[in-house]
N, C-alpha and C. Protein backbone atom coordinates (compact mmCIF):
# COMPACT_ATOMS: atom_id res chain seq x y z
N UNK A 1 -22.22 -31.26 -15.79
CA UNK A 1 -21.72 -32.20 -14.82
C UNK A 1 -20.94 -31.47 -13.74
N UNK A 2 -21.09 -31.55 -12.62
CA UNK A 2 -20.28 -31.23 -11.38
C UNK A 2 -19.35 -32.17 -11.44
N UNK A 3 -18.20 -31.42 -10.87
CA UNK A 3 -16.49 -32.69 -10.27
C UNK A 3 -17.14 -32.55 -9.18
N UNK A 4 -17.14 -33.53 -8.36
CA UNK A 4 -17.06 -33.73 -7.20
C UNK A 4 -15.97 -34.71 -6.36
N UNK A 5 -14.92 -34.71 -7.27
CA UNK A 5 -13.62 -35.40 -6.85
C UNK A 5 -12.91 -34.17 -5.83
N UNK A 6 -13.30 -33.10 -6.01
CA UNK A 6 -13.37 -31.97 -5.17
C UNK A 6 -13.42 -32.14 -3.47
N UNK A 7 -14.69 -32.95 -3.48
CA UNK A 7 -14.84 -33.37 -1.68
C UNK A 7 -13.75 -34.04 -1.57
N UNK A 8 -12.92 -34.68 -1.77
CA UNK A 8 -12.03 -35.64 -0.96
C UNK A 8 -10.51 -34.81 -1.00
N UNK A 9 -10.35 -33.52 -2.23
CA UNK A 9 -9.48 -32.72 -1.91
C UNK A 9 -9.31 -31.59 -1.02
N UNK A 10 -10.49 -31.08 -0.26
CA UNK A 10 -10.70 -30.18 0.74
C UNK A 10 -11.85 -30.90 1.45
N UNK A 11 -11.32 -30.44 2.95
CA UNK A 11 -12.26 -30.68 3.82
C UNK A 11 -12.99 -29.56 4.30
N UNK A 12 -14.09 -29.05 4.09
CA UNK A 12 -14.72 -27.60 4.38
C UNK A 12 -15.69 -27.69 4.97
N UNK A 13 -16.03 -26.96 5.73
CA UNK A 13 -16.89 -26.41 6.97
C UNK A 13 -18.13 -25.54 6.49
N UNK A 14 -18.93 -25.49 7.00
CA UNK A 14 -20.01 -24.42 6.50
C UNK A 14 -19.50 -23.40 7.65
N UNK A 15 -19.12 -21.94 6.28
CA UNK A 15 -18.91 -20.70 6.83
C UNK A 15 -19.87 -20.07 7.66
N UNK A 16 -21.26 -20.81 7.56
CA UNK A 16 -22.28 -20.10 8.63
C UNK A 16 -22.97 -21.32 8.83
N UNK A 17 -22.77 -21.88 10.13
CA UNK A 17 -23.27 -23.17 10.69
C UNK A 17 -24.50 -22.78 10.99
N UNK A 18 -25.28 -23.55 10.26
CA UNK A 18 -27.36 -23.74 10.86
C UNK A 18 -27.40 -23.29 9.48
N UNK A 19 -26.93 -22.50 8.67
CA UNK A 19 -27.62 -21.41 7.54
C UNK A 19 -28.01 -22.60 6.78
N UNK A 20 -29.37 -22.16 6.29
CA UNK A 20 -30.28 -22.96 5.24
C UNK A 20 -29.67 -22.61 3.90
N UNK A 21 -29.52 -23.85 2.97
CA UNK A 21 -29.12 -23.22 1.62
C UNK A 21 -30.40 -22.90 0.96
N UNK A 22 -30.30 -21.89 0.20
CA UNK A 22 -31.97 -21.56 -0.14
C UNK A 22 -32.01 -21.49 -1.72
N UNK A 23 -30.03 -21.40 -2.52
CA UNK A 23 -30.05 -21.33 -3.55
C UNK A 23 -28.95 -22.64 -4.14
N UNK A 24 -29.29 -23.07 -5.09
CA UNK A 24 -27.99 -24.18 -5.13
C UNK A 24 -27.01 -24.15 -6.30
N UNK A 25 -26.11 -24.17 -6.25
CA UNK A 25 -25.13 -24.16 -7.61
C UNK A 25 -26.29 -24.78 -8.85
N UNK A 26 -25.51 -24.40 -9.90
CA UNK A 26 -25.75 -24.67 -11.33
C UNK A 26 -24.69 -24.10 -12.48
N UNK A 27 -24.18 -25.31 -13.29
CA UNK A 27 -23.27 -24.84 -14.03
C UNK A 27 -24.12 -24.24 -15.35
N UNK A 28 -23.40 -22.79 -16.02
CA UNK A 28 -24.18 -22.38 -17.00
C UNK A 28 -23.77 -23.45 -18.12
N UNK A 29 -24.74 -22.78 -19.22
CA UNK A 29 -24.34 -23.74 -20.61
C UNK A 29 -22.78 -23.24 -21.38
N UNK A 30 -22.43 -21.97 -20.81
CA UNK A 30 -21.26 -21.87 -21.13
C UNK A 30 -20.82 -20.93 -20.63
N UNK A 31 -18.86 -20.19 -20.45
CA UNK A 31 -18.66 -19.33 -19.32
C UNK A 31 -19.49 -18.12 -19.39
N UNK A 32 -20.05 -17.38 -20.33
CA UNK A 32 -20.67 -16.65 -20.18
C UNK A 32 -22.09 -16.47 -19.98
N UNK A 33 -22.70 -17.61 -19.94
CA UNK A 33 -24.29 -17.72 -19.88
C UNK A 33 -24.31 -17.58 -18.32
N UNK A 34 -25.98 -17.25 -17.95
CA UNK A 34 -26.10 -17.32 -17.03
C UNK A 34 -26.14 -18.25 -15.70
N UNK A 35 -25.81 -18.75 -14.49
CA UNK A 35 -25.69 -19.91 -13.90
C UNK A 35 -25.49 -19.04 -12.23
N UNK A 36 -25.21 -20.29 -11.34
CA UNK A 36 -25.22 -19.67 -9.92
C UNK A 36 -23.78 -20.69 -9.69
N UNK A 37 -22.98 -19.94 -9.43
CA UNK A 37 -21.44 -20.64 -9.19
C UNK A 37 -21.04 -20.57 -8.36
N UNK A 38 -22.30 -21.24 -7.05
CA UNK A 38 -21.82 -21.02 -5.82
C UNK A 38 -23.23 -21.65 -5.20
N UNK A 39 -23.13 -21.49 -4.05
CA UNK A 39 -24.54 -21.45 -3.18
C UNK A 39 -24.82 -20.67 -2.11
N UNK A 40 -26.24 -20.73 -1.86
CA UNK A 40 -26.46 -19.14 -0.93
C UNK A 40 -27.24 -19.68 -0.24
N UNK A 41 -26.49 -19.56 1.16
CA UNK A 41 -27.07 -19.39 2.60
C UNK A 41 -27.09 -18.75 3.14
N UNK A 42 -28.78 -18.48 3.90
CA UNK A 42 -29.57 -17.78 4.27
C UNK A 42 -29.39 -17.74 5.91
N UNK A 43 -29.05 -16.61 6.27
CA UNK A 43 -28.80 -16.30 7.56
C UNK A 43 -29.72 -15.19 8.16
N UNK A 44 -28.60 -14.35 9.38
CA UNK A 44 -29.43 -12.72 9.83
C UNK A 44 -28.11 -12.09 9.74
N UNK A 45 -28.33 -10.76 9.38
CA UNK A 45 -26.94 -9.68 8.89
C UNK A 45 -26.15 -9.80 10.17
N UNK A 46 -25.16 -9.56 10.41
CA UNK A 46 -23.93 -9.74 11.05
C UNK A 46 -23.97 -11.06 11.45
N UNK A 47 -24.30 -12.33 11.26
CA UNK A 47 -23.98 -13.38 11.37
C UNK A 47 -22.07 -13.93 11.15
N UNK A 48 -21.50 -14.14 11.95
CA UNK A 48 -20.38 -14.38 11.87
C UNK A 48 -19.68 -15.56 10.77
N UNK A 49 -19.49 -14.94 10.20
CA UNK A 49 -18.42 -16.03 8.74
C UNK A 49 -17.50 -16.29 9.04
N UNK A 50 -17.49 -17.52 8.69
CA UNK A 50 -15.73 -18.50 9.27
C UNK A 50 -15.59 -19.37 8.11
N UNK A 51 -13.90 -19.15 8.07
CA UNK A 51 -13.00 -19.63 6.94
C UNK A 51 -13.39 -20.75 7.14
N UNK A 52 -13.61 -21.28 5.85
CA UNK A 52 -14.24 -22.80 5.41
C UNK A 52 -13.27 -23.69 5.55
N UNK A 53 -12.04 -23.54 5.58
CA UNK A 53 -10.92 -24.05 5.45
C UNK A 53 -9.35 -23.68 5.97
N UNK A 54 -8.33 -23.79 5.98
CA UNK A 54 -7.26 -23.00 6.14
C UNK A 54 -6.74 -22.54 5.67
N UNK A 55 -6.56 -21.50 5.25
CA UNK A 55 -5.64 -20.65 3.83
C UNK A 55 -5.11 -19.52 4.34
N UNK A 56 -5.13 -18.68 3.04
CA UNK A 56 -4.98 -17.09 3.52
C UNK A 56 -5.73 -15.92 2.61
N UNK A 57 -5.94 -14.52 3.06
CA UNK A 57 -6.87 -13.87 2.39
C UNK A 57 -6.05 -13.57 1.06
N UNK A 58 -6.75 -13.75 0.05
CA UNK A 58 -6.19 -13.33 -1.05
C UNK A 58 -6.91 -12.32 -2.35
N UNK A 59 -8.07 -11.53 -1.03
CA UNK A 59 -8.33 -10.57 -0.98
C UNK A 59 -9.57 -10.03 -0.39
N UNK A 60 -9.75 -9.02 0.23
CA UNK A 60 -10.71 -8.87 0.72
C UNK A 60 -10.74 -7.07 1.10
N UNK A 61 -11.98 -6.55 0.18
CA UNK A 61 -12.62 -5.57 0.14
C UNK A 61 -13.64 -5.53 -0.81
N UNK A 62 -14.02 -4.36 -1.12
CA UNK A 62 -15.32 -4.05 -1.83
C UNK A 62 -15.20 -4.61 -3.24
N UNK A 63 -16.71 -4.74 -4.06
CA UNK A 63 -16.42 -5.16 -5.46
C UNK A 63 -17.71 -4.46 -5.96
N UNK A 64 -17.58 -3.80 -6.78
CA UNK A 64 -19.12 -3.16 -7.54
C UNK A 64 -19.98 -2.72 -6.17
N UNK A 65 -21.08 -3.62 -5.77
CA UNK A 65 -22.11 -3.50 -4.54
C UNK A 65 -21.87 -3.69 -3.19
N UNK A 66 -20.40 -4.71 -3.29
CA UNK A 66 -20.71 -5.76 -2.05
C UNK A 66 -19.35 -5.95 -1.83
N UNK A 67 -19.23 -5.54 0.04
CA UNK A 67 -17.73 -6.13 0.51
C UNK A 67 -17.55 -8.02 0.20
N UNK A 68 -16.74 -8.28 -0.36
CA UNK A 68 -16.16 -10.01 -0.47
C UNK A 68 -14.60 -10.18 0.17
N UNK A 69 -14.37 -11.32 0.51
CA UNK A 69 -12.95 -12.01 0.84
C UNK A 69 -12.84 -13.25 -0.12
N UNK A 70 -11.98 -13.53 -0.08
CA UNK A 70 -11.80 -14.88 -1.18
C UNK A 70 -10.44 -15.44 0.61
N UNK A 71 -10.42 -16.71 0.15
CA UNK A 71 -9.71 -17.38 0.93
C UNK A 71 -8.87 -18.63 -0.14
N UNK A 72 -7.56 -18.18 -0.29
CA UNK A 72 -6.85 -19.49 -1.22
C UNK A 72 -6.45 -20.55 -0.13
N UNK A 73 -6.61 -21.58 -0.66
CA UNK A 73 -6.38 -22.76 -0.10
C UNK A 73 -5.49 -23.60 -0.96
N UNK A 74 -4.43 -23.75 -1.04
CA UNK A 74 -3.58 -24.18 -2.39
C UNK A 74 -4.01 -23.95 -3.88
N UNK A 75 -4.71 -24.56 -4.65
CA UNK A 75 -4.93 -24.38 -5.30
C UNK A 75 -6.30 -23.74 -5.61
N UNK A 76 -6.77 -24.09 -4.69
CA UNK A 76 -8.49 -23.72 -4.52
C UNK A 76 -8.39 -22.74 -4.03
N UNK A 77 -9.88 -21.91 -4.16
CA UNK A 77 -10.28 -20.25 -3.47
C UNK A 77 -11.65 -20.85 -3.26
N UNK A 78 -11.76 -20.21 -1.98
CA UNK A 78 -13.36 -19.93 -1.58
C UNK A 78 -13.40 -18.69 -1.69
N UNK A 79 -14.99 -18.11 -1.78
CA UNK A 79 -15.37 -16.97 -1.78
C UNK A 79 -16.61 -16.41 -1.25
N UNK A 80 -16.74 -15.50 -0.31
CA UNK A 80 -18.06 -15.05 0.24
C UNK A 80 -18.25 -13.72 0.50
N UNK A 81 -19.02 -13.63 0.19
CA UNK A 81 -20.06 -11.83 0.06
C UNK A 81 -21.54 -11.99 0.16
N UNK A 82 -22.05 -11.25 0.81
CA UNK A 82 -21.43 -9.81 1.20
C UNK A 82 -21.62 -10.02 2.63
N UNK A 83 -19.40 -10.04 2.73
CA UNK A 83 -19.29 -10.07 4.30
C UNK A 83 -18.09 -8.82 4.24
N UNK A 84 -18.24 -8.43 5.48
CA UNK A 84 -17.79 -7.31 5.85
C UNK A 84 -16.64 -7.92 6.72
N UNK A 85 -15.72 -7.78 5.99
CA UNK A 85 -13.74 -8.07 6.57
C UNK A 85 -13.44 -7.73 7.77
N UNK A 86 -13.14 -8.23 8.47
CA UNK A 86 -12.28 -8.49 9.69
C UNK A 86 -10.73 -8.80 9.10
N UNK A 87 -10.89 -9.27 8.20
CA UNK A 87 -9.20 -9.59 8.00
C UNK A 87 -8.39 -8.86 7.04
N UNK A 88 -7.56 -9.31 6.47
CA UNK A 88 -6.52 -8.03 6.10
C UNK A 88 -5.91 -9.10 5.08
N UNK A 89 -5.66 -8.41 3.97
CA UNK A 89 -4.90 -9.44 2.96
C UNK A 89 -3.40 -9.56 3.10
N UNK A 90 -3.26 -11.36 3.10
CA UNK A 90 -1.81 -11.68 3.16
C UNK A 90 -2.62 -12.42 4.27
N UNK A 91 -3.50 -12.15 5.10
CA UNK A 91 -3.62 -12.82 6.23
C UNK A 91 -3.84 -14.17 6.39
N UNK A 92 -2.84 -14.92 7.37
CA UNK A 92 -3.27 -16.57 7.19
C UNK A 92 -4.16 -16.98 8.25
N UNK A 93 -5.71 -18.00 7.80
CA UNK A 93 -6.37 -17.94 8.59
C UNK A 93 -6.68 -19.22 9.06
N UNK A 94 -7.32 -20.00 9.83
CA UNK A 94 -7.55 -21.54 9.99
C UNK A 94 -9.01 -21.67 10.08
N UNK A 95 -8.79 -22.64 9.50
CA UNK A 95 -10.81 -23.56 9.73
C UNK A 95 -11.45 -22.90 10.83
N UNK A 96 -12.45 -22.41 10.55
CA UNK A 96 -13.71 -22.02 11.30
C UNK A 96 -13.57 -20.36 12.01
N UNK A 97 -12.10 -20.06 11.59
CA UNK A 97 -11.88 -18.56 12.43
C UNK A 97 -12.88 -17.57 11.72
N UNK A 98 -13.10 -17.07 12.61
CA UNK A 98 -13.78 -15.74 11.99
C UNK A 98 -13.58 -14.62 10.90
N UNK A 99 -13.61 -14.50 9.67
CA UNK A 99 -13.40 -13.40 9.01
C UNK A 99 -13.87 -12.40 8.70
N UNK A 100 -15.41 -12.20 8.98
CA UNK A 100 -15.89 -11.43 9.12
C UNK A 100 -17.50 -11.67 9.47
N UNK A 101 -18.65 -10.56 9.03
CA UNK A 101 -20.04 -10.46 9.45
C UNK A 101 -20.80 -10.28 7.67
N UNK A 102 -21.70 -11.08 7.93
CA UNK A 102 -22.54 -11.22 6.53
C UNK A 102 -23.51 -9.54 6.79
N UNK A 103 -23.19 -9.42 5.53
CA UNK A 103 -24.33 -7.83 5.23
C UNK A 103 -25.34 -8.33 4.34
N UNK A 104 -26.38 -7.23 4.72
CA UNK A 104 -27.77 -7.57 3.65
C UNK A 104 -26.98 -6.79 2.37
N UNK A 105 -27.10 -5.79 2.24
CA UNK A 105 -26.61 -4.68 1.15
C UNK A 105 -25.69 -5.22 0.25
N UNK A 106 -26.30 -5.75 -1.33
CA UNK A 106 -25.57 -6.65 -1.78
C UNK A 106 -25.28 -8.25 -1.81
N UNK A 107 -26.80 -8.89 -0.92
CA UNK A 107 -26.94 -10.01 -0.81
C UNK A 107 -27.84 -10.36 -2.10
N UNK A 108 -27.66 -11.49 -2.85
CA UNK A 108 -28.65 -12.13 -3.24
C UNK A 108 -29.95 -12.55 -3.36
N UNK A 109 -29.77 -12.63 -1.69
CA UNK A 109 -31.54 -12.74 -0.97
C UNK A 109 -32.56 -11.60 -0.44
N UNK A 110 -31.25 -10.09 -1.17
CA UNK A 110 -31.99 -9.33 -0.59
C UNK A 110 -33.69 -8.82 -0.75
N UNK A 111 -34.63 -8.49 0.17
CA UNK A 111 -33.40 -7.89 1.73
C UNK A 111 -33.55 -8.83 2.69
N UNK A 112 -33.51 -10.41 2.34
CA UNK A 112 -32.85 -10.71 3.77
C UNK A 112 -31.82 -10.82 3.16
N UNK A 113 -30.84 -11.69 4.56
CA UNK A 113 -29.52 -11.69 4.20
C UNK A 113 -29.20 -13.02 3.91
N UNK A 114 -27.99 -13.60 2.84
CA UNK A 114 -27.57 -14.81 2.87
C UNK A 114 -26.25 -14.39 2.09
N UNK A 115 -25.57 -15.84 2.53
CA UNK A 115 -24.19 -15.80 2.22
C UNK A 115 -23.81 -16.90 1.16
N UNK A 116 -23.53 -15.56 -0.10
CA UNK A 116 -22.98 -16.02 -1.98
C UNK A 116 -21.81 -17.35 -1.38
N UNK A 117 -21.60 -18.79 -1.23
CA UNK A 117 -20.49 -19.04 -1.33
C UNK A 117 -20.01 -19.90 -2.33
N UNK A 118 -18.78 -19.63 -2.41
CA UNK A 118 -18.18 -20.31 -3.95
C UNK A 118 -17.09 -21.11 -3.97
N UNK A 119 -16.50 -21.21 -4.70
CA UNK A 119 -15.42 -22.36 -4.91
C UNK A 119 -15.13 -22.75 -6.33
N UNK A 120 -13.14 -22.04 -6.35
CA UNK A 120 -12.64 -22.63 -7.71
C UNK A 120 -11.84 -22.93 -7.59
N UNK A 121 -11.45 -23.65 -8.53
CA UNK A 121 -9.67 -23.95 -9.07
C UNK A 121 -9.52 -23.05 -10.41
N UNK A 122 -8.71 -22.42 -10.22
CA UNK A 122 -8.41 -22.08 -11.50
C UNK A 122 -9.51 -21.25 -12.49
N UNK A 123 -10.08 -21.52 -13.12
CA UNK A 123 -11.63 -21.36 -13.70
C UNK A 123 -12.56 -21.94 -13.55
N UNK A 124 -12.42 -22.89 -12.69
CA UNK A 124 -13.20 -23.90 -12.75
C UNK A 124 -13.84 -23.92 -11.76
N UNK A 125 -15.21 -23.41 -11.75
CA UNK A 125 -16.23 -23.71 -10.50
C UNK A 125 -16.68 -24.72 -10.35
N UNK A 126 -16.78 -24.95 -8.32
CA UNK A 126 -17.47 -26.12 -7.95
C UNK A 126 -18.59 -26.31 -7.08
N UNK A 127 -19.20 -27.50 -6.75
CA UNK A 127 -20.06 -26.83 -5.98
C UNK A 127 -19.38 -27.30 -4.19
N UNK A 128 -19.59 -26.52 -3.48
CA UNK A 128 -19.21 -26.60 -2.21
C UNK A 128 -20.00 -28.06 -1.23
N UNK A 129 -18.99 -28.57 -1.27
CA UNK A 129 -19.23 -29.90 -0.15
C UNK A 129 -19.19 -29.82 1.01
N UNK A 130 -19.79 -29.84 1.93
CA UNK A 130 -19.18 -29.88 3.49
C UNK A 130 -18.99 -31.07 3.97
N UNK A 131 -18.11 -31.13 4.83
CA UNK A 131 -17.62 -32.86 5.44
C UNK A 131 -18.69 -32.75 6.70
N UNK A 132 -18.73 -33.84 7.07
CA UNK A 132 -19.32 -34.56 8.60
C UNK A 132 -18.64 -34.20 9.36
N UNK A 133 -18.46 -33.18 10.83
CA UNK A 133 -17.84 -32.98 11.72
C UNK A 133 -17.71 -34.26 12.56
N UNK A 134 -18.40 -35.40 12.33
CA UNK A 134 -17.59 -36.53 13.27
C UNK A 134 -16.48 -36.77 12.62
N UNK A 135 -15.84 -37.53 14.07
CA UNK A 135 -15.20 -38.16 13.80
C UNK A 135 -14.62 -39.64 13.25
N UNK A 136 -15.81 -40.03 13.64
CA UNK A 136 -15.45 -41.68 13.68
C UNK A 136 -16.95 -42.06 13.03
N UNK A 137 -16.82 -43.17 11.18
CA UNK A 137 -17.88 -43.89 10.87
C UNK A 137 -19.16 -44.25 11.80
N UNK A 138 -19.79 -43.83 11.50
CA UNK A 138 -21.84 -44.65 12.11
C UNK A 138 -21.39 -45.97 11.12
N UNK A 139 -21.68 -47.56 11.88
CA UNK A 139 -21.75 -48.61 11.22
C UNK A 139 -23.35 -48.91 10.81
N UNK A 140 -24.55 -49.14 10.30
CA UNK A 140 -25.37 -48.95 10.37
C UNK A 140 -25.90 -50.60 9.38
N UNK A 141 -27.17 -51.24 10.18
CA UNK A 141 -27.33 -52.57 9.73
C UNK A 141 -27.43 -52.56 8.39
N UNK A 142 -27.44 -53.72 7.80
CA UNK A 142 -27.72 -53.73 6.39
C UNK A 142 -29.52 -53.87 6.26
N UNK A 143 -29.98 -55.27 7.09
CA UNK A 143 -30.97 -55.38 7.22
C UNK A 143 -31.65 -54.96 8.31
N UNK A 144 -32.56 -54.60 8.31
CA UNK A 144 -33.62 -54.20 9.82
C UNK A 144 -34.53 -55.41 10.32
C-alpha cells in the first residue's frame, strides 16, 4: 500500500519539468527485497534539476557510482541522482531553484539519462506526488 496522505503534506514540483516518468515506484515485499523507491524521469544529461520543494541540502556529493543531493524538508527528504551539485551542504534552497545538472554516468536509464527521484520520512518511502501549478479549481459539468 502507498500513504498518500503525503500529497496534502508537501506541495512538490517536478524537479525536471516535461521529463517523462518511464519508471514508477513500487514498494518491496520487505526492507530488504527488491523494489524501486522512487521514480525515474527521463530527460537529456545536463538537464537542469530544481528543488522540488523548499528545504535545505542535507547532503550532496558522490555515493558508490553517482553524484546525489538529498533536500530535507522538515521532516521529509527528497532525493535525486545522478545530478551533479551546484549546491553546498547546509544550503537553504526554495521551490524550483536550481541545484544542479542530471548526469548519464550512474543513471538508471543508462545510457540515456533520467532522474532516480525519491521521497522519505524517516524510513519510510513514498511515492512522489506533484501538485497542479494552477491556481484556482477548473469547475467542470457534471452532465454533458
Amino acid at each position: 500500500m502507498i500513504p498518500l496522505i503525503l500529497a496534502f503534506s508537501l506541495n512538490l514540483i517536478p524537479p525536471i519539468p516535461g521529463a517523462v516518468n518511464v519508471k514508477d515506484f513500487y514498494i518491496p515485499e520487505n526492507k530488504y527485497a527488491s523494489g524501486h523507491r522512487g521514480i525515474d524521469l527521463l530527460s537529456i544529461e545536463n538537464s537542469q534539476v530544481l528543488a522540488a520543494e523548499d528545504g535545505f541540502i542535507s547532503h550532496s556529493g558522490f555515493i558508490y557510482n553517482r553524484w546525489t543531493i538529498t533536500v530535507t524538508h522538515n521532516s521529509f527528504r527528497t532525493t535525486y541522482e545522478p545530478v551533479k551539485p551546484i549546491v553546498k551542504l547546509g544550503q537553504k534552497v526554495k521551490q524550483g531553484e536550481v541545484i544542479g545538472f542530471l548526469q548519464t554516468e550512474g543513471s538508471h536509464c543508462f545510457p540515456k539519462s533520467c532522474l532516480h527521484f525519491g521521497l522519505k520520512e524517516g524510513s519510510t518511502y513514498f511515492k512522489p506526488v506533484f501538485i497542479s501549478l494552477k491556481k484556482y479549481p477548473i469547475l467542470l459539468p457534471i452532465y454533458s
